[in-house]
N, C-alpha and C. Protein backbone atom coordinates (compact mmCIF):
# COMPACT_ATOMS: atom_id res chain seq x y z
N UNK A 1 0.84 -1.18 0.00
CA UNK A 1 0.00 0.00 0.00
C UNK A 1 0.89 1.25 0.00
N UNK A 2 0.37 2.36 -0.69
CA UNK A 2 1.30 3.71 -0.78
C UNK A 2 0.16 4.32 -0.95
N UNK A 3 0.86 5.83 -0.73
CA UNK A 3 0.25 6.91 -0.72
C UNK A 3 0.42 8.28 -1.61
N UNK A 4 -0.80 8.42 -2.10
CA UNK A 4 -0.46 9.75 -3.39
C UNK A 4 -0.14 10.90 -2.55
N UNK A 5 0.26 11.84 -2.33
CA UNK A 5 0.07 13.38 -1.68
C UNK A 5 0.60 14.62 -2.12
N UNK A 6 0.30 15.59 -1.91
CA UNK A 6 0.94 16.39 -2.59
C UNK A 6 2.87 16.66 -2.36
N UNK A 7 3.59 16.94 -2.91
CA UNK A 7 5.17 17.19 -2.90
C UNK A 7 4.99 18.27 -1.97
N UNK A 8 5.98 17.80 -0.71
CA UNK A 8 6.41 18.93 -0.33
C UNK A 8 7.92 19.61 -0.28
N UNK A 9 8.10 20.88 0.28
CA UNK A 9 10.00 21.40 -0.08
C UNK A 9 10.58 20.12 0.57
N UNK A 10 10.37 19.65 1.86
CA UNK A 10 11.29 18.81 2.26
C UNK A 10 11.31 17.40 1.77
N UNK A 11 10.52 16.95 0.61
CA UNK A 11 10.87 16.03 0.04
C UNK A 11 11.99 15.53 -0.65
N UNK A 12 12.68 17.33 -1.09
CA UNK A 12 13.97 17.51 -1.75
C UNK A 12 15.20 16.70 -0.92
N UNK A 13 14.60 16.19 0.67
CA UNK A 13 15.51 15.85 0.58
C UNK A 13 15.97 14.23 0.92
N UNK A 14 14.71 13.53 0.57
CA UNK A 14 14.24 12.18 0.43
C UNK A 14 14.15 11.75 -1.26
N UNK A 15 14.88 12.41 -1.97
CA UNK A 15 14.57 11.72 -3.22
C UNK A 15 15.22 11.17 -4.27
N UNK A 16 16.47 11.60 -3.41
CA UNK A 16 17.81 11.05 -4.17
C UNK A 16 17.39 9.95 -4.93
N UNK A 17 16.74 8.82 -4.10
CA UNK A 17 16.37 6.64 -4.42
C UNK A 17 15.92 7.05 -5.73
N UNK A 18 15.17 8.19 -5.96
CA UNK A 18 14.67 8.33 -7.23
C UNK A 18 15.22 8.98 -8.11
N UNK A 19 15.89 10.14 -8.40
CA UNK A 19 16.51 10.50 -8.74
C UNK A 19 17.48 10.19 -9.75
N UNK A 20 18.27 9.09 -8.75
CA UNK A 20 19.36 8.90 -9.65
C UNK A 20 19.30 7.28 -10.67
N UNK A 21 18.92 7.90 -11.91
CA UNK A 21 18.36 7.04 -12.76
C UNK A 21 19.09 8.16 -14.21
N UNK A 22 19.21 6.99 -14.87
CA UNK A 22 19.82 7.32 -16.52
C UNK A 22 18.42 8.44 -17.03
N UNK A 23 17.50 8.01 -17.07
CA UNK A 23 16.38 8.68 -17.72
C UNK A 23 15.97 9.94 -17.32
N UNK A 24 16.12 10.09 -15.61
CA UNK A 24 15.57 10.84 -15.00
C UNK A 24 16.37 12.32 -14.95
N UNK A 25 15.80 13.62 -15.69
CA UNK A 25 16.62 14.76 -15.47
C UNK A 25 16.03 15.16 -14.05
N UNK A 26 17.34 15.66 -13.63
CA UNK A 26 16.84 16.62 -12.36
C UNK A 26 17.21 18.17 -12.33
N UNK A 27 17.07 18.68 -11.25
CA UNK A 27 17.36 20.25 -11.36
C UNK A 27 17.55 20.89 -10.45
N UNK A 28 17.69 22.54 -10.23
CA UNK A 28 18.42 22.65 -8.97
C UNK A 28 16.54 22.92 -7.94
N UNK A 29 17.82 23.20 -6.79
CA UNK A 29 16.37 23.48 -5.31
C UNK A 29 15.60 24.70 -6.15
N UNK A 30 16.06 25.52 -6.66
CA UNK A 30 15.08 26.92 -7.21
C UNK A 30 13.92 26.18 -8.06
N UNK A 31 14.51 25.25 -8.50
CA UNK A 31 13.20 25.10 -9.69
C UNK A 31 11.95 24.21 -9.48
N UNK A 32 12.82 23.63 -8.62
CA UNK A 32 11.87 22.97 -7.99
C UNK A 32 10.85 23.40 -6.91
N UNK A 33 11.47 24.53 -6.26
CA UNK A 33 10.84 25.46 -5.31
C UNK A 33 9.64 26.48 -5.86
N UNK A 34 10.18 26.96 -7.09
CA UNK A 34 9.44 27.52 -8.17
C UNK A 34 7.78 26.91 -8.71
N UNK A 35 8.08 25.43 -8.63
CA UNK A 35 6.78 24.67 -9.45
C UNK A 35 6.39 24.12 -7.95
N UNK A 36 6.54 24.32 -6.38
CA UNK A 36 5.78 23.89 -5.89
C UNK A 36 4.89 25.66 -4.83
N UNK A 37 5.47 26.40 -5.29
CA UNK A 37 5.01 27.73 -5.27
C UNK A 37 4.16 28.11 -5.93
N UNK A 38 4.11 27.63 -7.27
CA UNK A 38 2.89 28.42 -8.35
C UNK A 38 2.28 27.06 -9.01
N UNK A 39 2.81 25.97 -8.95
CA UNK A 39 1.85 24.71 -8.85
C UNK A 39 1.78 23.40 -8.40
N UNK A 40 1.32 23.73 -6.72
CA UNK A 40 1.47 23.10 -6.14
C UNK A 40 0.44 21.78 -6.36
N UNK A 41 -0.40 21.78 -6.89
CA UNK A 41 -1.48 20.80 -6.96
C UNK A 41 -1.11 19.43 -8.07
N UNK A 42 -0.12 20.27 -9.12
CA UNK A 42 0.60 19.22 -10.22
C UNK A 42 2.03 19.04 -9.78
N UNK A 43 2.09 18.58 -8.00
CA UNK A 43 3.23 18.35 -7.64
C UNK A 43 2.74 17.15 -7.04
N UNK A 44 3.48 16.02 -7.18
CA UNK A 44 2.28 15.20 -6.48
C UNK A 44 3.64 14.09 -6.18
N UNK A 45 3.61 13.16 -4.85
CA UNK A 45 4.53 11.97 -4.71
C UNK A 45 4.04 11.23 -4.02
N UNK A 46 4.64 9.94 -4.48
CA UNK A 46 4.19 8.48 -4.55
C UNK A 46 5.03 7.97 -3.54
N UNK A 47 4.55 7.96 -1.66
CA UNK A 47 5.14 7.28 -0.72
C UNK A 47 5.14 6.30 -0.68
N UNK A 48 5.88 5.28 0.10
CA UNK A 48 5.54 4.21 0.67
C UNK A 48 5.14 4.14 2.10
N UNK A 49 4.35 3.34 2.64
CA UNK A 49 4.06 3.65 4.32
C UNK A 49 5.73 4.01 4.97
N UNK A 50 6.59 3.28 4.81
CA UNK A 50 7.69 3.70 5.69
C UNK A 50 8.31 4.66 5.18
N UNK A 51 7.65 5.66 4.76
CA UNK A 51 7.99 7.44 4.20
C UNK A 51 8.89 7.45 3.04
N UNK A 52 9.53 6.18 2.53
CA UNK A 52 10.31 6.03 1.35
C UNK A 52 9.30 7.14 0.50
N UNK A 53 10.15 7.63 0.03
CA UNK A 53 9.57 8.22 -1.94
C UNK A 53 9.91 6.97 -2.78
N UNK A 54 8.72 6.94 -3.38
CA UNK A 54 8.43 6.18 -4.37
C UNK A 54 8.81 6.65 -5.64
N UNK A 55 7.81 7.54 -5.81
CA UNK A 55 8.25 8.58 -7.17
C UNK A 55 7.44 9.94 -7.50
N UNK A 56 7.60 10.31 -8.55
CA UNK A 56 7.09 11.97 -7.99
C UNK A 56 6.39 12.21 -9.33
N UNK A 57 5.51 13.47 -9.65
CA UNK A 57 5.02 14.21 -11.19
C UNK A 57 5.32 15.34 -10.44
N UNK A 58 6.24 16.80 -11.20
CA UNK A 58 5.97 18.04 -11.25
C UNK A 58 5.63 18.15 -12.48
N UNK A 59 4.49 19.03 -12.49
CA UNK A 59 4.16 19.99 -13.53
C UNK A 59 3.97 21.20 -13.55
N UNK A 60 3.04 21.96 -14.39
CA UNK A 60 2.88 23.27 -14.68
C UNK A 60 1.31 23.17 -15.77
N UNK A 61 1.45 24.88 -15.52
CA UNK A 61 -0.12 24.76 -16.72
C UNK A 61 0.55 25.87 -17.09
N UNK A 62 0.25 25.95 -18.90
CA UNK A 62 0.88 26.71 -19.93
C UNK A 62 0.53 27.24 -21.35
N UNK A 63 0.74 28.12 -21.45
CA UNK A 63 0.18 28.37 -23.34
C UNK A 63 -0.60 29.43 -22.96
N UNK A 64 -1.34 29.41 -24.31
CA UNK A 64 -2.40 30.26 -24.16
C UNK A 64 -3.49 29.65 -25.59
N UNK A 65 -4.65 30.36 -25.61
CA UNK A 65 -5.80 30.33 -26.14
C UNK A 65 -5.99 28.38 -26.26
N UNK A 66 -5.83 27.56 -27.70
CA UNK A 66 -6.37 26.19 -27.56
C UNK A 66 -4.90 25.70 -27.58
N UNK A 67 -4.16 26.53 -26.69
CA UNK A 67 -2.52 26.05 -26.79
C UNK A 67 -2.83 26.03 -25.05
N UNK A 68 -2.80 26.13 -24.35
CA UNK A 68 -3.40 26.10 -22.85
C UNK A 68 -3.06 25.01 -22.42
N UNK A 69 -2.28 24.27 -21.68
CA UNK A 69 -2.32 22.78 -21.56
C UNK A 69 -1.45 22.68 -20.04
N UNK A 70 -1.71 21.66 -19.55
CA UNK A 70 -1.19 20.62 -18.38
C UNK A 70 0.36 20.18 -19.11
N UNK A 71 1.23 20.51 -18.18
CA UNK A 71 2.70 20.22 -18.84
C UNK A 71 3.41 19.65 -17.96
N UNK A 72 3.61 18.19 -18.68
CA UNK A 72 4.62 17.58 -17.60
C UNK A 72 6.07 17.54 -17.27
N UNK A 73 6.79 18.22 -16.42
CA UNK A 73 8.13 18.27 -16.57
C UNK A 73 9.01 17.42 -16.16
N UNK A 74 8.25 16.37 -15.26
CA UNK A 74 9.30 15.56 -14.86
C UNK A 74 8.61 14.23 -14.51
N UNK A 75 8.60 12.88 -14.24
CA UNK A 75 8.06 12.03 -13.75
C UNK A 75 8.71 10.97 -13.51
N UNK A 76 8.93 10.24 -12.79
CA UNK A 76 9.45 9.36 -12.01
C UNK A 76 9.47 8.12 -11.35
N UNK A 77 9.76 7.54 -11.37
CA UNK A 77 9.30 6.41 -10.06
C UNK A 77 10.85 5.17 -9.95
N UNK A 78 11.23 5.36 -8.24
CA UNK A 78 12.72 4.54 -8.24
C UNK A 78 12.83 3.19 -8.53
N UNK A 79 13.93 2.77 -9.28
CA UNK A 79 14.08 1.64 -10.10
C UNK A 79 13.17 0.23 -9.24
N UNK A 80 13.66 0.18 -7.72
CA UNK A 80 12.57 -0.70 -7.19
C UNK A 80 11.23 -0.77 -6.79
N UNK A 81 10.32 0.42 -7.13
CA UNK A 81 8.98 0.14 -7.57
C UNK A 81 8.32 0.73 -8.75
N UNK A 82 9.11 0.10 -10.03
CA UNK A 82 8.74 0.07 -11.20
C UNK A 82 7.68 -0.81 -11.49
N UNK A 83 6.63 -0.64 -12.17
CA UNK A 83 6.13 -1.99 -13.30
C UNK A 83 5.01 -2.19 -11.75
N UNK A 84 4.75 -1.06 -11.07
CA UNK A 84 3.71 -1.48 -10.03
C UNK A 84 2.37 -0.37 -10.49
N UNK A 85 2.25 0.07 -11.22
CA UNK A 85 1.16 1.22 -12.09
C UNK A 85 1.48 2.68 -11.28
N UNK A 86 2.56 3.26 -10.94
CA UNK A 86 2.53 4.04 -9.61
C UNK A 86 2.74 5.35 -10.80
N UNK A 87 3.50 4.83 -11.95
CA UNK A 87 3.27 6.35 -12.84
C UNK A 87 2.16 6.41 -13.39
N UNK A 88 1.47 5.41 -13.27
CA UNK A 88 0.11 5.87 -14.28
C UNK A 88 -0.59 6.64 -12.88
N UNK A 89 -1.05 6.03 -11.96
CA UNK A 89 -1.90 6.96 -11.00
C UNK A 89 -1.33 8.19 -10.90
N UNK A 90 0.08 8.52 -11.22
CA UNK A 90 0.49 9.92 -10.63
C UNK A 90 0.04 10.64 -11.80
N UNK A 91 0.13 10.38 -12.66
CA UNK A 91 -0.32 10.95 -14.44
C UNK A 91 -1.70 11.01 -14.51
N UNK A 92 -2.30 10.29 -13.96
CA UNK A 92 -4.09 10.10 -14.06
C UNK A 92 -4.37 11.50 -12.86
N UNK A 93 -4.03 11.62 -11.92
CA UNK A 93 -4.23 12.46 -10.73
C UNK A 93 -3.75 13.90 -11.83
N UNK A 94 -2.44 13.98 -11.94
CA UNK A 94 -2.17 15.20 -12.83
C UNK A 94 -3.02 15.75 -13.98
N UNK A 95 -3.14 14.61 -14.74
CA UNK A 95 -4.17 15.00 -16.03
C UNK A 95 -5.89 15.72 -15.77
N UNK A 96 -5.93 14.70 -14.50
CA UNK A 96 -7.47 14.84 -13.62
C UNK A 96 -7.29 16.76 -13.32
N UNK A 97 -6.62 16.88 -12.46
CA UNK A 97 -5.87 18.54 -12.09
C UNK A 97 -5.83 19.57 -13.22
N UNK A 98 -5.56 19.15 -14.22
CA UNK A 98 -5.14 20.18 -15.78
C UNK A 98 -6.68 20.33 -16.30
N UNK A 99 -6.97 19.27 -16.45
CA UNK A 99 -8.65 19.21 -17.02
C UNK A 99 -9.42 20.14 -16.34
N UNK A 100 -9.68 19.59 -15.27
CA UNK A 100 -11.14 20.08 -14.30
C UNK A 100 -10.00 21.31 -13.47
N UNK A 101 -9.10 21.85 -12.56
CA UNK A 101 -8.85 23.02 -12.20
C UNK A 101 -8.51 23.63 -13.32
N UNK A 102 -7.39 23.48 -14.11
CA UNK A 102 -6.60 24.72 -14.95
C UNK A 102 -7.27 24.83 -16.30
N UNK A 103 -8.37 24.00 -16.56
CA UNK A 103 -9.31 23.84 -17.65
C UNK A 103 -8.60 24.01 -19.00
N UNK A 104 -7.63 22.90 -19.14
CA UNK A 104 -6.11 22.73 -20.38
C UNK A 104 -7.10 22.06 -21.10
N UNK A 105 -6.63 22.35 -22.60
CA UNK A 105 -7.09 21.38 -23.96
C UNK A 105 -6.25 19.54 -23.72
N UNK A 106 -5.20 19.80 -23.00
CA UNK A 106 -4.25 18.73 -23.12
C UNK A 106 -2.92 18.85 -22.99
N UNK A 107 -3.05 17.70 -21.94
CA UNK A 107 -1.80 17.76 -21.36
C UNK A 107 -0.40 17.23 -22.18
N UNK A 108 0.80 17.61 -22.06
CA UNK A 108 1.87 17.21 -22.51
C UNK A 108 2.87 16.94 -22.06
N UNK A 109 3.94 15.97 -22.69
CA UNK A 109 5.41 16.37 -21.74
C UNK A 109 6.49 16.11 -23.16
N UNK A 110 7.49 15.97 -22.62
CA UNK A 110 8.66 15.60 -23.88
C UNK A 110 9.97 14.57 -22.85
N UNK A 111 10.03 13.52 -23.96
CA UNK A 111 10.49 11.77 -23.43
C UNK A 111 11.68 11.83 -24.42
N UNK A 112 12.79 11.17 -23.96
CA UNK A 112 13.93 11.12 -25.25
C UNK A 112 13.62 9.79 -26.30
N UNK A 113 13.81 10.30 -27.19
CA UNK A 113 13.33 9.25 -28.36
C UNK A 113 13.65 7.77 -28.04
N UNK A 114 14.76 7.60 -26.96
CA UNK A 114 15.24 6.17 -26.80
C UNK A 114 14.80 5.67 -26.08
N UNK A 115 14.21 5.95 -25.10
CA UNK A 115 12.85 5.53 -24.07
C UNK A 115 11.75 5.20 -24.39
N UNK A 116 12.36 3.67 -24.87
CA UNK A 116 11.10 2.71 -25.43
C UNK A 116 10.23 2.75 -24.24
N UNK A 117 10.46 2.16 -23.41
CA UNK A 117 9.48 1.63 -21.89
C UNK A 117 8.62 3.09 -21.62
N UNK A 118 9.36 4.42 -21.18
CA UNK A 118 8.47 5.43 -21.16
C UNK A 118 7.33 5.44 -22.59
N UNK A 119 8.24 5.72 -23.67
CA UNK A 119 6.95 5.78 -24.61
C UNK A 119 5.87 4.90 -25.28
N UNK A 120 6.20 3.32 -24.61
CA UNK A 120 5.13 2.71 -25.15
C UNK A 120 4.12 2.87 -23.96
N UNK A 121 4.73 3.12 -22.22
CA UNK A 121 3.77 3.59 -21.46
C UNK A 121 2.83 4.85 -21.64
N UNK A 122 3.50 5.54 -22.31
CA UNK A 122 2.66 6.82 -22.24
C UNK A 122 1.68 6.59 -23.25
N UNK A 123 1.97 5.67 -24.71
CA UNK A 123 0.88 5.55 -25.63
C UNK A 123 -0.01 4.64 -25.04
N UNK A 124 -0.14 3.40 -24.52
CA UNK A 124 -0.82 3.04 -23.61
C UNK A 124 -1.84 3.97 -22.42
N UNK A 125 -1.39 5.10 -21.94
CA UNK A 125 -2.04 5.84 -21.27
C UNK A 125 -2.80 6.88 -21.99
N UNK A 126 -2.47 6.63 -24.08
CA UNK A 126 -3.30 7.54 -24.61
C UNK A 126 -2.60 8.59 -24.84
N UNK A 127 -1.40 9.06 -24.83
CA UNK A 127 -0.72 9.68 -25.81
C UNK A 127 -0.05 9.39 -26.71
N UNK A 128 0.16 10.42 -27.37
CA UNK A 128 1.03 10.37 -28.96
C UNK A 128 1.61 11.20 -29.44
N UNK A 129 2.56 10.54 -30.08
CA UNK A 129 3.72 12.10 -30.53
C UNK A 129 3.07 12.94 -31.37
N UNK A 130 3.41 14.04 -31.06
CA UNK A 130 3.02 15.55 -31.79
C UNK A 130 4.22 16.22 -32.87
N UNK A 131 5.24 15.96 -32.37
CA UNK A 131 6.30 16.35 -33.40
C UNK A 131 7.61 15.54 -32.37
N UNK A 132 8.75 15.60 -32.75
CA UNK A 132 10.30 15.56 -32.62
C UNK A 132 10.52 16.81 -32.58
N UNK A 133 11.52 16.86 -31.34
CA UNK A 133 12.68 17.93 -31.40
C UNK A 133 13.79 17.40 -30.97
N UNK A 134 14.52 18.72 -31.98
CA UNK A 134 16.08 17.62 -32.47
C UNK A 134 16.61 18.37 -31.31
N UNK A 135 17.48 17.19 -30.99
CA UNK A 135 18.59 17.91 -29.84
C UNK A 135 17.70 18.55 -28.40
N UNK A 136 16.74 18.22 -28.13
CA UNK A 136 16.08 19.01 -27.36
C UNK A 136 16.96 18.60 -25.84
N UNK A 137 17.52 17.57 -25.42
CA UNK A 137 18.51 17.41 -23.90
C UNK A 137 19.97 17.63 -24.54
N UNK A 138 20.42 18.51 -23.92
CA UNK A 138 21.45 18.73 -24.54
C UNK A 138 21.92 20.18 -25.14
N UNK A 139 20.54 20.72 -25.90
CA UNK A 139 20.84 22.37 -26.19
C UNK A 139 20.50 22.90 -25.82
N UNK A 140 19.40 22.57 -24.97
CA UNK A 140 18.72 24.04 -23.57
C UNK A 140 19.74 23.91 -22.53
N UNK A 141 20.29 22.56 -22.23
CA UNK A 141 21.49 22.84 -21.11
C UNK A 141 22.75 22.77 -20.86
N UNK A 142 23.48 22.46 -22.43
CA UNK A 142 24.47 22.12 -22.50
C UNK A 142 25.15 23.16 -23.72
N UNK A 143 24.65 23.50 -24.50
CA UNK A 143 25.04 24.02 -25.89
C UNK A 143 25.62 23.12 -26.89
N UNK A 144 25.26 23.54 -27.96
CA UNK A 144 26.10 23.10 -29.18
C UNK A 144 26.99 22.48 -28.87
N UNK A 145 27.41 21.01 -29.29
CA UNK A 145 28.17 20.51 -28.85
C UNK A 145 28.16 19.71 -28.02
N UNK A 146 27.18 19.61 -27.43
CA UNK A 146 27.49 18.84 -26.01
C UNK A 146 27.56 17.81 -26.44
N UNK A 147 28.02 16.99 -25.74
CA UNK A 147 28.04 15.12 -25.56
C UNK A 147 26.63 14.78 -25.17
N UNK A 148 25.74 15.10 -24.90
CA UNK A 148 24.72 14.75 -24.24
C UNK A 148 22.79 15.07 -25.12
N UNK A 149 23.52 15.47 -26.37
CA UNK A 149 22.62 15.50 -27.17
C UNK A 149 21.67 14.58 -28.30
N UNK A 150 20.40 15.13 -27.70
CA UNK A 150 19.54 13.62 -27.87
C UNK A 150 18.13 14.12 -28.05
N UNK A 151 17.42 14.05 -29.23
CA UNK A 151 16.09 14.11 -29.79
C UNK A 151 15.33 14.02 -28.55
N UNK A 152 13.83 14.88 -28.90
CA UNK A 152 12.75 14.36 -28.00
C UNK A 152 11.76 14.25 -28.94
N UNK A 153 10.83 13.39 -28.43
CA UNK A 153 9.11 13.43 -28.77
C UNK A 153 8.27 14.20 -27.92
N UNK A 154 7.68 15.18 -28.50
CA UNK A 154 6.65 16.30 -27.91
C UNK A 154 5.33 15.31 -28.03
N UNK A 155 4.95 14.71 -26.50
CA UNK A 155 4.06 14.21 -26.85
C UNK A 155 2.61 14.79 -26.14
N UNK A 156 1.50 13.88 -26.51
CA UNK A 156 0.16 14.70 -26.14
C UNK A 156 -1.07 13.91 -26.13
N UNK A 157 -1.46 14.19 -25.09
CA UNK A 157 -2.88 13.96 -24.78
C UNK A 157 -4.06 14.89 -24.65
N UNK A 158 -5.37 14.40 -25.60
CA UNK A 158 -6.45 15.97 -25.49
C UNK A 158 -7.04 15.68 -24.29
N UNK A 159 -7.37 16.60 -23.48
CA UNK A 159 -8.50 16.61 -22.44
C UNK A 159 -9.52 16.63 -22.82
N UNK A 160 -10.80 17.10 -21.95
CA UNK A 160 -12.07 17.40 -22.03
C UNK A 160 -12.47 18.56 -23.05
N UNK A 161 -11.79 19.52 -23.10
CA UNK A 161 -11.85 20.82 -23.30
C UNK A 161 -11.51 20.59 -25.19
N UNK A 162 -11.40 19.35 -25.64
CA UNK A 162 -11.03 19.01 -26.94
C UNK A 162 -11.25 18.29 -27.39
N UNK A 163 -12.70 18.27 -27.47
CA UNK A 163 -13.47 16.81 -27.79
C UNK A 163 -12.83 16.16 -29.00
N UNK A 164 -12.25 17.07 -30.19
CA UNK A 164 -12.53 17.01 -31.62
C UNK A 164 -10.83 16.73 -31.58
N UNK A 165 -10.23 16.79 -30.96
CA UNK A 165 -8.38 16.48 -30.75
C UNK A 165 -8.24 17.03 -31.68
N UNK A 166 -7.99 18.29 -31.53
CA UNK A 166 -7.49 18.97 -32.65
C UNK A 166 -5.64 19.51 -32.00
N UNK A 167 -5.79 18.97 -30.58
CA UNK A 167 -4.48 19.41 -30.22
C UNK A 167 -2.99 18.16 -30.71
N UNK A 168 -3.61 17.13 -31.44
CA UNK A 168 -2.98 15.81 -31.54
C UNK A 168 -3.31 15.84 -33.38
N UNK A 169 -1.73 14.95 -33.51
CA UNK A 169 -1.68 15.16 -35.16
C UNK A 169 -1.36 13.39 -35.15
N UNK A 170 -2.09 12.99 -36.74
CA UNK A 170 -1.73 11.28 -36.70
C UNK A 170 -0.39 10.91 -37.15
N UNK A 171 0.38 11.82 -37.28
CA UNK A 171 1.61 11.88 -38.34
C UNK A 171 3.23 12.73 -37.27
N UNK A 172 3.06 12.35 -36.21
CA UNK A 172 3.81 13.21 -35.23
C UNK A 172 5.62 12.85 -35.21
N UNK A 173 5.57 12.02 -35.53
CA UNK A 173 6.93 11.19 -35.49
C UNK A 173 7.64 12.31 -37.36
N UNK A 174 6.81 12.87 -38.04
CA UNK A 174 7.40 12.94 -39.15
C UNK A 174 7.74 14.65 -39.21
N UNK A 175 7.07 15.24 -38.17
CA UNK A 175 7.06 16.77 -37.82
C UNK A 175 8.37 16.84 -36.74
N UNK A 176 9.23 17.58 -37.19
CA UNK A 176 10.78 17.75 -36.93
C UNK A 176 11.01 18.80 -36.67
N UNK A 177 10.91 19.83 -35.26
CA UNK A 177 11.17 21.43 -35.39
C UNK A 177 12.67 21.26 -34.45
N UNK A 178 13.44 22.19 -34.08
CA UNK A 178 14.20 22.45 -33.66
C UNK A 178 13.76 22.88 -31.69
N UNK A 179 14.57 23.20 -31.01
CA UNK A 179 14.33 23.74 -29.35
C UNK A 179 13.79 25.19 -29.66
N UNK A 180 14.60 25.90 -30.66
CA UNK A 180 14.48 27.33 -30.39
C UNK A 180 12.65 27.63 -31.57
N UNK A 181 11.79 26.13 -31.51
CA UNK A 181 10.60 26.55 -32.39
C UNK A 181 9.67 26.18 -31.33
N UNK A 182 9.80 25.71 -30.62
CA UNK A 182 9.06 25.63 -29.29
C UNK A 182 8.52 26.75 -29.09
C-alpha cells in the first residue's frame, strides 16, 4: 500500500532513491521550489508507508488560447517500484488537475526518443507524438556541442476541453522542429 500526496519542499531531501536514474533529469532546489510555489497541486509523490519516496510528477499549466495545456516536466518512479502502475496513478491524478482546475485542452510532456518503456507507457495511457525535437537534452542545457545530445518526442494527450483532438496530429513522429521553435 502507498500513498499519493501532494510534494512537499522537504521532500527535496528524500529523493535522491529516485533520482538517480539514466532517464531521470533533475534540477536545482530553485526550480523545484518555483513549481511547488505556483503549482502546487501538479506536484504530487508516490510514498511508501515507511515514508520512502516512491516517485514523484511536477508539472505546470501553460500556453495560451487552444494552446493552454497541463505540462509535464518531470516524472518518475525509483528503479525498485517500477512496473507497479505508480506512474500511471500519478499521471491520471495530474491530467485529472489540468482538465477540471486549470481547464487545459491537453496535457503534454517531452520523453527522449530512446525511451522505449516510457513511450510505449505513455501511448498506452493515450498519448502520442506531436512532433520531434532535435537535440532538445542537450541544447537548452548544455550548448552546441554537447556530448549529451539527444532528440525528443513532444508528446500529447487531449483533455475534455477538446473533444474534436485537434491538439494531436496522426503523423507526429514525421514533424521535426528544432528547441528554439518551441
Amino acid at each position: 500500500m502507498s500513498v499519493l500526496r501532494p510534494f512537499k519542499a522537504t521532500d527535496m531531501f528524500k529523493f535522491n532513491n529516485v533520482n538517480l536514474d539514466i532517464w531521470t533529469e533533475t534540477y536545482g532546489i530553485g526550480f523545484y521550489l518555483s513549481y511547488l510555489s505556483r503549482w502546487p497541486d501538479l506536484c504530487i509523490v508516490q510514498e511508501a508507508p515507511s515514508g520512502r519516496m516512491m516517485g514523484y510528477v511536477i508539472g505546470k499549466a501553460e500556453g495560451q488560447g487552444p494552446e493552454w495545456h497541463g505540462h509535464v516536466t518531470a516524472l518518475t518512479v525509483a528503479p525498485e517500484y517500477r512496473r507497479l502502475g505508480l506512474a500511471r496513478k500519478m499521471m491520471e491524478l495530474l491530467e485529472t488537475v489540468s482538465d477540471e482546475v486549470y481547464k487545459g485542452y491537453f496535457v503534454d510532456l517531452f520523453v527522449r526518443c530512446q525511451n522505449n518503456v516510457a513511450i510505449n507507457m505513455y501511448e498506452g495511457m493515450g498519448y502520442s507524438v506531436y512532433r520531434r525535437v532535435r537535440e532538445y537534452y542537450g541544447s537548452l542545457g548544455f550548448g552546441k556541442g554537447g556530448r549529451d545530445e539527444e532528440d525528443a518526442f513532444d508528446m500529447r494527450k487531449p483533455l475534455s476541453k477538446d473533444p474534436h483532438r485537434r491538439s494531436v496530429r496522426p503523423n507526429g513522429r514525421d514533424i521535426i522542429i528544432t528547441p528554439q521553435e518551441l
